[in-house]
Protein backbone atom coordinates (compact mmCIF):
# COMPACT_ATOMS: atom_id res chain seq x y z
CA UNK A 1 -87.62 -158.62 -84.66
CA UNK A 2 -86.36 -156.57 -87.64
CA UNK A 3 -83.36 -157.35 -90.30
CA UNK A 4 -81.16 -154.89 -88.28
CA UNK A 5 -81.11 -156.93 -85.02
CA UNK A 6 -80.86 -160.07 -86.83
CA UNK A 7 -77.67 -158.89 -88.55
CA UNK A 8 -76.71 -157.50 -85.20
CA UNK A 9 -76.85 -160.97 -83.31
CA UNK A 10 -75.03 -162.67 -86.00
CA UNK A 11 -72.70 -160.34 -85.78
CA UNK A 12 -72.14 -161.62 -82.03
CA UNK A 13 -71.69 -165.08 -83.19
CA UNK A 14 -69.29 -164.86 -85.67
CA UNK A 15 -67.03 -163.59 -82.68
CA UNK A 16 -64.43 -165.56 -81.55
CA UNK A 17 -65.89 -166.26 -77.78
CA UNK A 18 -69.41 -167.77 -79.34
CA UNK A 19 -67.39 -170.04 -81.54
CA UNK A 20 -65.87 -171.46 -78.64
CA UNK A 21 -68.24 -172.20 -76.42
CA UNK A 22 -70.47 -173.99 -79.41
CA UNK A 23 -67.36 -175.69 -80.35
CA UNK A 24 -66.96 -176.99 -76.63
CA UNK A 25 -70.98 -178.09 -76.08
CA UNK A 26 -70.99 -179.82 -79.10
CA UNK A 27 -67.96 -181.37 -78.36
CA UNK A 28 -69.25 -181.91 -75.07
CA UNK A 29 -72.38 -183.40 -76.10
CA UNK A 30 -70.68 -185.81 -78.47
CA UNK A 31 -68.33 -187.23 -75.53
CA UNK A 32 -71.69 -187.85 -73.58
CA UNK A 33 -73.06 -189.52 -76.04
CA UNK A 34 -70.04 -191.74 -76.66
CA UNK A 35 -69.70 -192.70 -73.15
CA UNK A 36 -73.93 -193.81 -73.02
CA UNK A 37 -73.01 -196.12 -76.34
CA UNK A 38 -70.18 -197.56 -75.67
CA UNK A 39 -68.27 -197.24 -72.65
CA UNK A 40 -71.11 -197.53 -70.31
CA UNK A 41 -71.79 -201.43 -70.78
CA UNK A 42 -68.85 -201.81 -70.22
CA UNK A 43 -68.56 -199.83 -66.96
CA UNK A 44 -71.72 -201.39 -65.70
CA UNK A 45 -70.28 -204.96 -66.38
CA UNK A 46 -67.31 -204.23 -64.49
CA UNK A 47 -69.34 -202.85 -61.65
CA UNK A 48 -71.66 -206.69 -61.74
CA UNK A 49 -68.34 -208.12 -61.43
CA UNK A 50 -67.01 -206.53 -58.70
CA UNK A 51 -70.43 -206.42 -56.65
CA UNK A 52 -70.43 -210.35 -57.38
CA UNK A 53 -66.83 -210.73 -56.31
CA UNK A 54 -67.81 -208.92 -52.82
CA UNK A 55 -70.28 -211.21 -52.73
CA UNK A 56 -68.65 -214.16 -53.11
CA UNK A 57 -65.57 -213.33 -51.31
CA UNK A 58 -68.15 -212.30 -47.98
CA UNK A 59 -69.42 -216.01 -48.46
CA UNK A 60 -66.14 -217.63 -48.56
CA UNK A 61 -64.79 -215.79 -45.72
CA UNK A 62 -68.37 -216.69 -44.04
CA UNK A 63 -67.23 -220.66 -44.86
CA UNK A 64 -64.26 -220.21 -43.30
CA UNK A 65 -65.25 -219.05 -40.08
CA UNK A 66 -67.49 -221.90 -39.86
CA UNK A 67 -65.83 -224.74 -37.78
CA UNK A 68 -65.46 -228.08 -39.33
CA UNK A 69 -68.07 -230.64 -38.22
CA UNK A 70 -66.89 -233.67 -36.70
CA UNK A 71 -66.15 -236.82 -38.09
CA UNK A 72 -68.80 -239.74 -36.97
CA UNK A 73 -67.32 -241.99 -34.77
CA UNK A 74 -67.60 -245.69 -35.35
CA UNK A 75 -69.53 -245.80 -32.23
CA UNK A 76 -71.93 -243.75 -33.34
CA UNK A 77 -72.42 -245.06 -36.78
CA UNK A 78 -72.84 -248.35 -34.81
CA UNK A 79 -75.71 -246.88 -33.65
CA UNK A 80 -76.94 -246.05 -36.80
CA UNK A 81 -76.58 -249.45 -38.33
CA UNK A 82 -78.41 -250.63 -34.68
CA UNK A 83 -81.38 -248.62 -35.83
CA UNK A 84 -80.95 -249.59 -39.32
CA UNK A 85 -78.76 -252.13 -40.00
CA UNK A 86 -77.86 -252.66 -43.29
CA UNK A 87 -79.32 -256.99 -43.96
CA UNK A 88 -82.50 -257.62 -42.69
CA UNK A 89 -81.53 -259.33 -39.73
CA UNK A 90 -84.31 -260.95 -38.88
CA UNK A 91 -83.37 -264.05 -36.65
CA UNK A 92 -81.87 -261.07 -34.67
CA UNK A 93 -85.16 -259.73 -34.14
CA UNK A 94 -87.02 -262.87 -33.41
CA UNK A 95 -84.52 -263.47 -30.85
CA UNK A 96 -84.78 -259.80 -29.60
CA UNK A 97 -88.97 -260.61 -29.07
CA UNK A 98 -87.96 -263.87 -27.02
CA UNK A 99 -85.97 -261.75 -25.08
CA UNK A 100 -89.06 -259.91 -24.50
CA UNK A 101 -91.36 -262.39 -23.68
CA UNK A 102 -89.20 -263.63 -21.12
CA UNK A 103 -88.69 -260.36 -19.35
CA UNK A 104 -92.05 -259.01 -19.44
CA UNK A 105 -93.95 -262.52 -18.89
CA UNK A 106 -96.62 -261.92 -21.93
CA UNK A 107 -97.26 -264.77 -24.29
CA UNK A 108 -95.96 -264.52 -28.37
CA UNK A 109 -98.26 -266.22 -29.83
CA UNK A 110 -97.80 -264.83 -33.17
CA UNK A 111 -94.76 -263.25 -35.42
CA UNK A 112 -94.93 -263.24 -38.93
CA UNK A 113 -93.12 -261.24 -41.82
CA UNK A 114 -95.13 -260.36 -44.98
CA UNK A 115 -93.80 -261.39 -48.46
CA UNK A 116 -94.09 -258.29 -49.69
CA UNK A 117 -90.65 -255.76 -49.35
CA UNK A 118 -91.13 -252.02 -50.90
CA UNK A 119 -88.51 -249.34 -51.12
CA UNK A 120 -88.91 -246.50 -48.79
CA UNK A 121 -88.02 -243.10 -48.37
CA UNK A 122 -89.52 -241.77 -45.78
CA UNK A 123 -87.83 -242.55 -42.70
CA UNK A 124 -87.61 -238.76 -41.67
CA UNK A 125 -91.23 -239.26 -40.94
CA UNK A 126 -90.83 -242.89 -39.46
CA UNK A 127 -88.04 -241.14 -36.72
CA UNK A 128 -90.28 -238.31 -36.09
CA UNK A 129 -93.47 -240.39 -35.63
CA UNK A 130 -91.52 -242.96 -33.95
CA UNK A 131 -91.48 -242.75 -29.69
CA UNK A 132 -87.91 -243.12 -29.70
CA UNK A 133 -87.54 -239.22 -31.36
CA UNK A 134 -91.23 -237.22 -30.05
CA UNK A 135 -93.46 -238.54 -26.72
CA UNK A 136 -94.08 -242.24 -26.11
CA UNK A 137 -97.85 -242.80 -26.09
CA UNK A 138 -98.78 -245.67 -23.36
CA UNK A 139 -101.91 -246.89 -24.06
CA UNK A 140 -104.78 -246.90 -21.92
CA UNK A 141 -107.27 -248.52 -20.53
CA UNK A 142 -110.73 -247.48 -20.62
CA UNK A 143 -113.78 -249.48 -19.61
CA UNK A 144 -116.20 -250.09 -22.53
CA UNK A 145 -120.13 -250.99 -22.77
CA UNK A 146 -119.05 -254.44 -21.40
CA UNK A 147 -117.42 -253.49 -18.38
CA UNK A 148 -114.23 -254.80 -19.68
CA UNK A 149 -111.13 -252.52 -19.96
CA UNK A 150 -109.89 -251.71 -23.91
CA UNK A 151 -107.18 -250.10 -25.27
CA UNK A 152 -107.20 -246.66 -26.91
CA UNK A 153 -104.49 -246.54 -30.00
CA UNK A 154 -102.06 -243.71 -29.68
CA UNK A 155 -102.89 -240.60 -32.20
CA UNK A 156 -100.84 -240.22 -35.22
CA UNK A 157 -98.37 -237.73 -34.69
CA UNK A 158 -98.01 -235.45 -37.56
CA UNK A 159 -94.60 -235.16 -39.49
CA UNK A 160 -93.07 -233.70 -41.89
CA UNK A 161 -92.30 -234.30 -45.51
CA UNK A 162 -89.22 -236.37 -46.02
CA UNK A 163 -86.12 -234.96 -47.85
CA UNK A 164 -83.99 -237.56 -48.26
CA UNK A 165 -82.19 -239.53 -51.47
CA UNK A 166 -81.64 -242.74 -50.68
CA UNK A 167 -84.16 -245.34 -50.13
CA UNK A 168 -84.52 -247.85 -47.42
CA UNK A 169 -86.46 -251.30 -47.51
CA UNK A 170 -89.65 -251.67 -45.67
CA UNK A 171 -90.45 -255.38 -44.13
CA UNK A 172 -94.33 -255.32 -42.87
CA UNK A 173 -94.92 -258.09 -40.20
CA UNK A 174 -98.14 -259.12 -38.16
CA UNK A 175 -97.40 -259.84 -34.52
CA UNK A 176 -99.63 -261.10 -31.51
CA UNK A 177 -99.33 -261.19 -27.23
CA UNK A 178 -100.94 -262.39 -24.52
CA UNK A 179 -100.66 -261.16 -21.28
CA UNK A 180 -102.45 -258.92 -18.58
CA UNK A 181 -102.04 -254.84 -19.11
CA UNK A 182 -99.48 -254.58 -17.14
CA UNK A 183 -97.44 -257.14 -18.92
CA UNK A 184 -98.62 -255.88 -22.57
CA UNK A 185 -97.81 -251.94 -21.06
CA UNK A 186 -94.39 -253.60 -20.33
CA UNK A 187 -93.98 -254.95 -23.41
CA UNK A 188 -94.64 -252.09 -25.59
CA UNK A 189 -92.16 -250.11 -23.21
CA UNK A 190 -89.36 -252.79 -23.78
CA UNK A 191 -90.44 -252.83 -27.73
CA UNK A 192 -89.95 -248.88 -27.51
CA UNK A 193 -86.61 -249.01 -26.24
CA UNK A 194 -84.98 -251.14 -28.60
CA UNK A 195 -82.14 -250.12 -31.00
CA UNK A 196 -84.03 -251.26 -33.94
CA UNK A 197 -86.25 -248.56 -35.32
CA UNK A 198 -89.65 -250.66 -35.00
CA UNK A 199 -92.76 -248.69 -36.80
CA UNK A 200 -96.35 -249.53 -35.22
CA UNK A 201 -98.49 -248.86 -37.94
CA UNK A 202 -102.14 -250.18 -36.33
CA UNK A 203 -102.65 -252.25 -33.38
CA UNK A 204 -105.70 -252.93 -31.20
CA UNK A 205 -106.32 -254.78 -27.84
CA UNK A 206 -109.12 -256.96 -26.33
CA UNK A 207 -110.19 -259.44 -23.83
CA UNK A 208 -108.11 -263.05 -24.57
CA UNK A 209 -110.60 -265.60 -25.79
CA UNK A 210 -110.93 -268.99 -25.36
CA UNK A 211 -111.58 -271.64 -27.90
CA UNK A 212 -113.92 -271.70 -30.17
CA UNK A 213 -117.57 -273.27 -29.94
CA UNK A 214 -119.36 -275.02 -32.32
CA UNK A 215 -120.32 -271.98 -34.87
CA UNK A 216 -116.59 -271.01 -34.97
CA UNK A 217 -117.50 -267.82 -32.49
CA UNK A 218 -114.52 -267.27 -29.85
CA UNK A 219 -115.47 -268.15 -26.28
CA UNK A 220 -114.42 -265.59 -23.64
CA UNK A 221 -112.60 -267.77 -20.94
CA UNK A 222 -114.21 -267.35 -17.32
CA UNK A 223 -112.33 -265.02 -15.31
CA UNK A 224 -111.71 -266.58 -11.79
CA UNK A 225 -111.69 -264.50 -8.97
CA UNK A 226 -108.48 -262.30 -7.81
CA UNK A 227 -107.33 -263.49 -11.49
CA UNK A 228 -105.90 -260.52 -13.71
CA UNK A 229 -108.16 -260.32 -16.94
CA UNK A 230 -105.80 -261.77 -20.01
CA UNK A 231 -105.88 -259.05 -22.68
CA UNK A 232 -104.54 -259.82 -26.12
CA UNK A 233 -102.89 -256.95 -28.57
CA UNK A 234 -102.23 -257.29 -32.01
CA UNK A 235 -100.41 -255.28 -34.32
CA UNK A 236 -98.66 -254.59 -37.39
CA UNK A 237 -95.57 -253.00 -37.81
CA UNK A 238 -92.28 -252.61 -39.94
CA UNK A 239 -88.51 -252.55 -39.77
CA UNK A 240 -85.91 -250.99 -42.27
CA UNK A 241 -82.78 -252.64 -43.71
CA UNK A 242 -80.21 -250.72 -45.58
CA UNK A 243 -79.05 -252.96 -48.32
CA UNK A 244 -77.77 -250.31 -51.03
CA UNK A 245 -74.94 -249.46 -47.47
CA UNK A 246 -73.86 -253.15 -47.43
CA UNK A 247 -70.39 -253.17 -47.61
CA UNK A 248 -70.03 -249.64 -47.03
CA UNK A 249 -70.70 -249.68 -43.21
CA UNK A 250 -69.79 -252.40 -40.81
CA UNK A 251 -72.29 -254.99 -40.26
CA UNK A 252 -74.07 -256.30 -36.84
CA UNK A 253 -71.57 -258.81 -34.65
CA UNK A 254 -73.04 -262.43 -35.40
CA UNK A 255 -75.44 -263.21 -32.80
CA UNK A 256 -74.40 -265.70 -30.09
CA UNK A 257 -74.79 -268.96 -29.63
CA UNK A 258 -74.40 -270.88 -26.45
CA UNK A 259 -71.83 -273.67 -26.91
CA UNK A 260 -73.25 -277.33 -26.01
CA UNK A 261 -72.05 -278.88 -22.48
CA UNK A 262 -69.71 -281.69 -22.99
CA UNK A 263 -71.68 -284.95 -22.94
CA UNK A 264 -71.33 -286.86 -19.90
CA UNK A 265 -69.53 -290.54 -20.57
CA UNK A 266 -71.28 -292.87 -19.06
CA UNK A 267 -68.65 -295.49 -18.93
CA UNK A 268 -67.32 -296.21 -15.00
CA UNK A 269 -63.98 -296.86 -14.39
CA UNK A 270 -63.17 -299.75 -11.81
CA UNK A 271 -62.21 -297.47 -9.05
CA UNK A 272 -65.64 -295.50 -9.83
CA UNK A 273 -67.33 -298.81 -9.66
CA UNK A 274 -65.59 -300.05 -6.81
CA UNK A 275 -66.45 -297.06 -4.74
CA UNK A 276 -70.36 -296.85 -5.87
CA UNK A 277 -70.35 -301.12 -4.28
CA UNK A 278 -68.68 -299.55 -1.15
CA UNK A 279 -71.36 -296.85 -0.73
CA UNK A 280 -74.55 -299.44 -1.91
CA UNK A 281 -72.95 -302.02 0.94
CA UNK A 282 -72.71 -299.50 3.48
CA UNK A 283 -69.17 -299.57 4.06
């Protein structure tokens, strides 16, 4: 390119139309770059807001069409503190496995509670692994090497990992019967259906046995014949108390007891004694 058409082209610039239109992209360009430094954070954090405003007003009009859930019922939180009640209760309890004895015809011959008490917070997995909440497991009898029939412990049903906050306390007890299967069946049944959440841990079952002989071995008592065979299950097991709800919820009614008879007097009066001589003469 020669001097000529480099004088001719700025020539063409220094024209009123080129001025313009540089004046106008720089311009341009400056106004861009304004708006990228400053105005555009601001912008941006205006359009944040507004996207979290939508999405907070979509979840509090999603609240609101949710209904209100229903207020417990003292009935039902008497059922709660059935399962659960919040004192330990356990004269209720002993009285409960009378009740059991009697109506299933096994014999208790053993009911203890452990000194030791530990805090607890799984009872999501006691509920879930408990036959009151999944499938009851009766056990079964199946004949061993002996010929004698022995009981097959339930499997462990899995569960899952408790959630909750508050803590319940755990009282471990050791508990024996006597019976025949049917009876001990019966009894687990009846021990099932309870109110009290009651949480079989281990138990086992065997042939009864007798006394014991000189070298402190158990004797199997004789069987006689059309006599059921006498099984006897043991087992260990815990119930929950709520004390930290004590005085929040309503407590169990006191249990009742059975007012004494009036004692007889045994002091005649003379017409009394006048009529028992009348009947002794034969009159």
């Amino acid at each position: 390119m020669d001097k000529q058409t480099v004088m001719q082209w700025i020539s063409r610039l220094r024209q009123p139309l080129p001025i313009l239109l540089i004046v106008t992209a720089c311009g341009l360009l400056f106004n861009i770059l304004l708006f990228s430094y400053s105005l555009l954070p601001v912008v941006r954090k205006q359009v944040e807001y507004s996207l979290e405003y939508a999405k907070f007003d979509r979840l509090v009009s999603s609240i609101e069409r949710t209904p209100i859930p229903p207020k417990a019922s003292a009935n039902e939180i008497g059922l709660l503190v059935k399962q659960v009640p919040t004192k330990e209760e356990l004269s209720r309890f002993i009285i409960q496995m009378k009740e059991i004895e009697l109506k299933t015809g096994v014999t208790l011959t053993k009911l203890t509670f452990g000194e030791e008490k530990r805090e607890t917070d799984d009872l999501t997995s006691i509920v879930m692994g408990q036959t009151k909440i999944g499938q009851m497991t009766v056990p079964s009898a199946v004949p061993n090497n002996n010929g004698t029939a022995a009981a097959q412990p339930p499997a462990n049903n899995p569960a899952p990992s408790s959630t909750a906050s508050s803590k319940l306390q755990e009282l471990k007890g050791n508990m024996s019967v006597q019976g025949t299967y049917t009876q001990i069946v019966d009894f687990f049944n009846r021990l099932y259906q309870l109110d009290r959440i009651v949480n079989v841990k281990k138990w086992d079952m065997a042939p009864s046995a007798g006394e014991l002989n000189g070298f402190q071995t158990p004797i199997p008592k004789l069987q006689k014949e059309n006599e059921p065979l006498l099984l006897q299950a043991k087992m260990e097991f815990a119930i929950y108390a709520a004390p930290q709800y004590s005085g929040k919820l309503a407590d169990l009614p006191p249990l009742s007891v059975p007012l004494p008879e009036a004692p007889k007097v045994p002091i005649l009066t003379d017409q009394q004694y006048y009529e028992l001589l009348k009947s002794a003469a034969g009159q």
